[in-house]
N, C-alpha and C. Protein backbone atom coordinates (compact mmCIF):
# COMPACT_ATOMS: atom_id res chain seq x y z
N UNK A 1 48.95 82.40 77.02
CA UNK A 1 50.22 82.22 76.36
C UNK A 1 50.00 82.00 74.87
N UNK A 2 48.71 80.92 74.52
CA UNK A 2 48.57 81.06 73.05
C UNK A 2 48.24 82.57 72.40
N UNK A 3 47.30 82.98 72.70
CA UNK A 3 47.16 84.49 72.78
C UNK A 3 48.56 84.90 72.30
N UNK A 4 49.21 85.30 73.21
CA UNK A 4 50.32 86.16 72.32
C UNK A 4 51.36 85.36 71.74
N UNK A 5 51.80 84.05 71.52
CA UNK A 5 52.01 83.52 70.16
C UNK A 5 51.27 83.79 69.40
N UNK A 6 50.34 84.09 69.03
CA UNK A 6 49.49 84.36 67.93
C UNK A 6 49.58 85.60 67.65
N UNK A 7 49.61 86.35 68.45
CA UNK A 7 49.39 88.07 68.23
C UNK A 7 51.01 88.69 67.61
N UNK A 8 52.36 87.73 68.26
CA UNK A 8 53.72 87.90 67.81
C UNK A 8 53.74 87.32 66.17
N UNK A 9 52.96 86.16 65.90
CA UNK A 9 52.73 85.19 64.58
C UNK A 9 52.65 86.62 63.94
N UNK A 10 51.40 87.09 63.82
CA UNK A 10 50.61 87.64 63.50
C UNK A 10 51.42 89.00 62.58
N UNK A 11 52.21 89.68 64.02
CA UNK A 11 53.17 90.98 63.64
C UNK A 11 54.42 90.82 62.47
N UNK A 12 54.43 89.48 62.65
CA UNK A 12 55.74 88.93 61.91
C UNK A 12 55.21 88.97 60.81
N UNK A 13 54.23 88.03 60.68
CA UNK A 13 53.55 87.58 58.96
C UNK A 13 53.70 89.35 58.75
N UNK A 14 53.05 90.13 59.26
CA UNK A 14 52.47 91.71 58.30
C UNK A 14 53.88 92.34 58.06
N UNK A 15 55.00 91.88 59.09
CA UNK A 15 55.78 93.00 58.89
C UNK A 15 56.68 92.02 57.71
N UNK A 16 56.80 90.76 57.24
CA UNK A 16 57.56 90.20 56.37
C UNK A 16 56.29 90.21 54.65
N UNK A 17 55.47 90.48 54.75
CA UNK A 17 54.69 90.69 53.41
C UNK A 17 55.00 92.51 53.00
N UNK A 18 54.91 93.50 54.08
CA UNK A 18 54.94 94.44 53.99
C UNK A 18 56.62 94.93 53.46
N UNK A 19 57.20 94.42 54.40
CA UNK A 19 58.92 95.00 53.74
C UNK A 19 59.11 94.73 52.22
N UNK A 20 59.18 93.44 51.51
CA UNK A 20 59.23 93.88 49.95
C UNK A 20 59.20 94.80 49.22
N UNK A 21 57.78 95.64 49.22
CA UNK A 21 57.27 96.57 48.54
C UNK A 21 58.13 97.97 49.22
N UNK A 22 58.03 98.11 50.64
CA UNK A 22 59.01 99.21 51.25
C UNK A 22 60.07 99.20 50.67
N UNK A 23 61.00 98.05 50.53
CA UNK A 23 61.96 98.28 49.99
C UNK A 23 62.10 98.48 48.44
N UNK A 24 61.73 97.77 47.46
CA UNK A 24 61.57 98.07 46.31
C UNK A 24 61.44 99.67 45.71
N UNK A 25 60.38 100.38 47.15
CA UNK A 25 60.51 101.80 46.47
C UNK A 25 61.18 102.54 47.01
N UNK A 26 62.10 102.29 48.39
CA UNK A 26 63.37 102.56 48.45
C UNK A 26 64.42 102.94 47.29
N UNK A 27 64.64 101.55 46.89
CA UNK A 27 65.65 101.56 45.69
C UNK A 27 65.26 102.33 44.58
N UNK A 28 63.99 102.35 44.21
CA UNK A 28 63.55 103.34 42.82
C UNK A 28 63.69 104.86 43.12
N UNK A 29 63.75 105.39 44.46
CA UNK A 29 63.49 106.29 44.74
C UNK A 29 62.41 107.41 44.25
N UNK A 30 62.02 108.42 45.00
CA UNK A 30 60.87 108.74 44.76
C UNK A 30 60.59 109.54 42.84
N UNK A 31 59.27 109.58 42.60
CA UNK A 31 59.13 109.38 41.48
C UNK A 31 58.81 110.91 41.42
N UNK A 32 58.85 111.54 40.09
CA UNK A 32 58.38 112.65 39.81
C UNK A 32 58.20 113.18 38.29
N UNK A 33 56.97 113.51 38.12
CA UNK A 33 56.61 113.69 37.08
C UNK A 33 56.43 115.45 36.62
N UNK A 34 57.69 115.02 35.71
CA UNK A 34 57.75 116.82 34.81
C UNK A 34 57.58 116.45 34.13
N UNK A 35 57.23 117.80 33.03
CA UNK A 35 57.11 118.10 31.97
C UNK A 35 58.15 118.04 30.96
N UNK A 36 58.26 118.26 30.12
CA UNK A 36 59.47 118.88 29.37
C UNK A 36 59.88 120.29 29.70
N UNK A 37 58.84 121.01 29.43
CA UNK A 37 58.86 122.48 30.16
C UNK A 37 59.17 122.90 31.25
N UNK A 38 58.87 121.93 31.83
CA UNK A 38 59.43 122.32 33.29
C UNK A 38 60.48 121.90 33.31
N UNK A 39 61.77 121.02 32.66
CA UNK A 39 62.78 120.21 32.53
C UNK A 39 63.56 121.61 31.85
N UNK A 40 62.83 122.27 30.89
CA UNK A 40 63.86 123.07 30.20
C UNK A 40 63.79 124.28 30.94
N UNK A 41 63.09 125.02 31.82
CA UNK A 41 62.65 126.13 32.82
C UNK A 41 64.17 125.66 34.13
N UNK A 42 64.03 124.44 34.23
CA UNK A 42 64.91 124.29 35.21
C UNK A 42 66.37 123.89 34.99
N UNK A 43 66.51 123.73 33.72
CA UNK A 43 68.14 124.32 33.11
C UNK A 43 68.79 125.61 33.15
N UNK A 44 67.38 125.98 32.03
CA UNK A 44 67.88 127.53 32.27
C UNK A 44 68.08 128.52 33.78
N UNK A 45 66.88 127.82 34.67
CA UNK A 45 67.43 128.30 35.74
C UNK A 45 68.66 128.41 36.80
N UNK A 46 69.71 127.12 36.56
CA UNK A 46 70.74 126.31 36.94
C UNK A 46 71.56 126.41 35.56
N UNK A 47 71.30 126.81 34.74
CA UNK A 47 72.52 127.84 33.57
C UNK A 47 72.71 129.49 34.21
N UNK A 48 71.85 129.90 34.59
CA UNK A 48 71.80 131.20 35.25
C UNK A 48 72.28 131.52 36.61
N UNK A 49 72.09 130.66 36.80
CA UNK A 49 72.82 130.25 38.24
C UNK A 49 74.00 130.12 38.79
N UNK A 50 74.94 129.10 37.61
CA UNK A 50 76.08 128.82 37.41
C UNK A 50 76.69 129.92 36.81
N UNK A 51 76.41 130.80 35.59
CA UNK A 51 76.97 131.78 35.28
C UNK A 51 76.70 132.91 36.17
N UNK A 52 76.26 132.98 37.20
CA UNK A 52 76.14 134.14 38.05
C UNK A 52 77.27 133.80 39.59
N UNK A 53 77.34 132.58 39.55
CA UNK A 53 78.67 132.19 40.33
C UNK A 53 80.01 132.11 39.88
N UNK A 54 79.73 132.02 38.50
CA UNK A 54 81.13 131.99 37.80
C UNK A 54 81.46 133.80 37.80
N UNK A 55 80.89 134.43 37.64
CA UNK A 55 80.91 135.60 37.66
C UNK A 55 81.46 136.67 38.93
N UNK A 56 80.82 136.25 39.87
CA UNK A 56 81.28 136.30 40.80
C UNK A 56 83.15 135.80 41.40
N UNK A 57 83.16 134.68 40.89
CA UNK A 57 84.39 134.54 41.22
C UNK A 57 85.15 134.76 40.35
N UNK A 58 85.16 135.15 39.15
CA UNK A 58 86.50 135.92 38.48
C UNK A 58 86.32 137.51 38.66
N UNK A 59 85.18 137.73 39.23
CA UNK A 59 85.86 139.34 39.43
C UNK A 59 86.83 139.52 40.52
N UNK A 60 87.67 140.58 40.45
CA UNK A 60 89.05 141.09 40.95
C UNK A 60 88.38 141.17 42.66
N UNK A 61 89.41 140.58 43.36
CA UNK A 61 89.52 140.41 44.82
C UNK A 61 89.08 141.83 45.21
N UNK A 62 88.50 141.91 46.45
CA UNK A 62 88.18 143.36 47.06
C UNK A 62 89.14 143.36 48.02
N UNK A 63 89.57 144.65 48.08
CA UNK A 63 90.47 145.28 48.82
C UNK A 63 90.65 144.77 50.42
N UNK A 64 91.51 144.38 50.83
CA UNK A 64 91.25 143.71 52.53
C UNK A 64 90.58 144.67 53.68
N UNK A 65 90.15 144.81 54.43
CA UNK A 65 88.98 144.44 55.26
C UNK A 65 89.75 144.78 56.60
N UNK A 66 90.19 145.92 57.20
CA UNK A 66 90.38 145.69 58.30
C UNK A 66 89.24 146.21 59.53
N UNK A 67 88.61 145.21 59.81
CA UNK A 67 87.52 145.89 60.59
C UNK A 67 87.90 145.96 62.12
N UNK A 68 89.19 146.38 63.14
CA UNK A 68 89.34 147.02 64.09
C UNK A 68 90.19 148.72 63.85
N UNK A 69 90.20 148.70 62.12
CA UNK A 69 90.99 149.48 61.45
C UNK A 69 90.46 151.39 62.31
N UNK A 70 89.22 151.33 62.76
CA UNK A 70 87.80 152.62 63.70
C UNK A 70 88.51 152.73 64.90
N UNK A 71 89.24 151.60 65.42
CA UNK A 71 89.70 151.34 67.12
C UNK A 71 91.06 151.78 67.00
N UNK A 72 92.03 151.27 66.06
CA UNK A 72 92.99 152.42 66.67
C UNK A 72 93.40 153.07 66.35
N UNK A 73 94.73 153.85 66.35
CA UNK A 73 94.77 155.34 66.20
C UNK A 73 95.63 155.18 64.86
N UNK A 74 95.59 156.42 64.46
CA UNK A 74 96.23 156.62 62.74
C UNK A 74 97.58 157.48 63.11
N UNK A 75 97.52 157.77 63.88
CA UNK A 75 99.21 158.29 64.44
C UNK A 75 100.53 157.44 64.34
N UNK A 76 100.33 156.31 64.36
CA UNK A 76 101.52 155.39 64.49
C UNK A 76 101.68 155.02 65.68
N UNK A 77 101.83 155.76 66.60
CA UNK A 77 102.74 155.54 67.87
C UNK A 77 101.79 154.32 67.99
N UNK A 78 103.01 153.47 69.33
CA UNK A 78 102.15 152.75 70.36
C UNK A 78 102.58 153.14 71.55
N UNK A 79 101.44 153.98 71.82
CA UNK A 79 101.03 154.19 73.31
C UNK A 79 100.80 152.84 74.23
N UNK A 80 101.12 152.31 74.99
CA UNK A 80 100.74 151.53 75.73
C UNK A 80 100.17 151.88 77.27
N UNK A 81 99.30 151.70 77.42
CA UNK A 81 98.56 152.05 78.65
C UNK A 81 98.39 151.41 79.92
């Protein structure tokens, strides 16, 4: 029984010294080291980006889309079968 009071002691102490630091770099979140160059590479890439979506959406709507338009008939009638 002493045995594992000691071995539970034990898990507690590591896991209450250990959380601090876990958490601390939680909150900082992870770190990353650029350049400048690489800071200005990745504007321009996300300027190019954005103007290629903006682009996209002011060009003029495409014509509607009827895709069972093959299935039926160009006669008018309705035949019903």
């Amino acid at each position: 029984m002493r045995k594992l009071a000691t071995t539970t002691l034990m898990i507690v102490l590591a896991a209450a010294i250990a959380a601090p630091p876990a958490l601390a770099q939680q909150k900082q979140g992870p770190r990353t080291s650029r350049s400048d160059a690489q800071k200005r590479e990745d504007a321009e890439v996300d300027k190019a980006y954005q103007n290629a979506i903006r682009g996209s959406r002011d060009s003029k709507p495409a014509a509607p889309v009827d895709p069972w338009g093959n299935v039926r008939s160009t006669s008018g009638t309705n035949d019903k079968r």
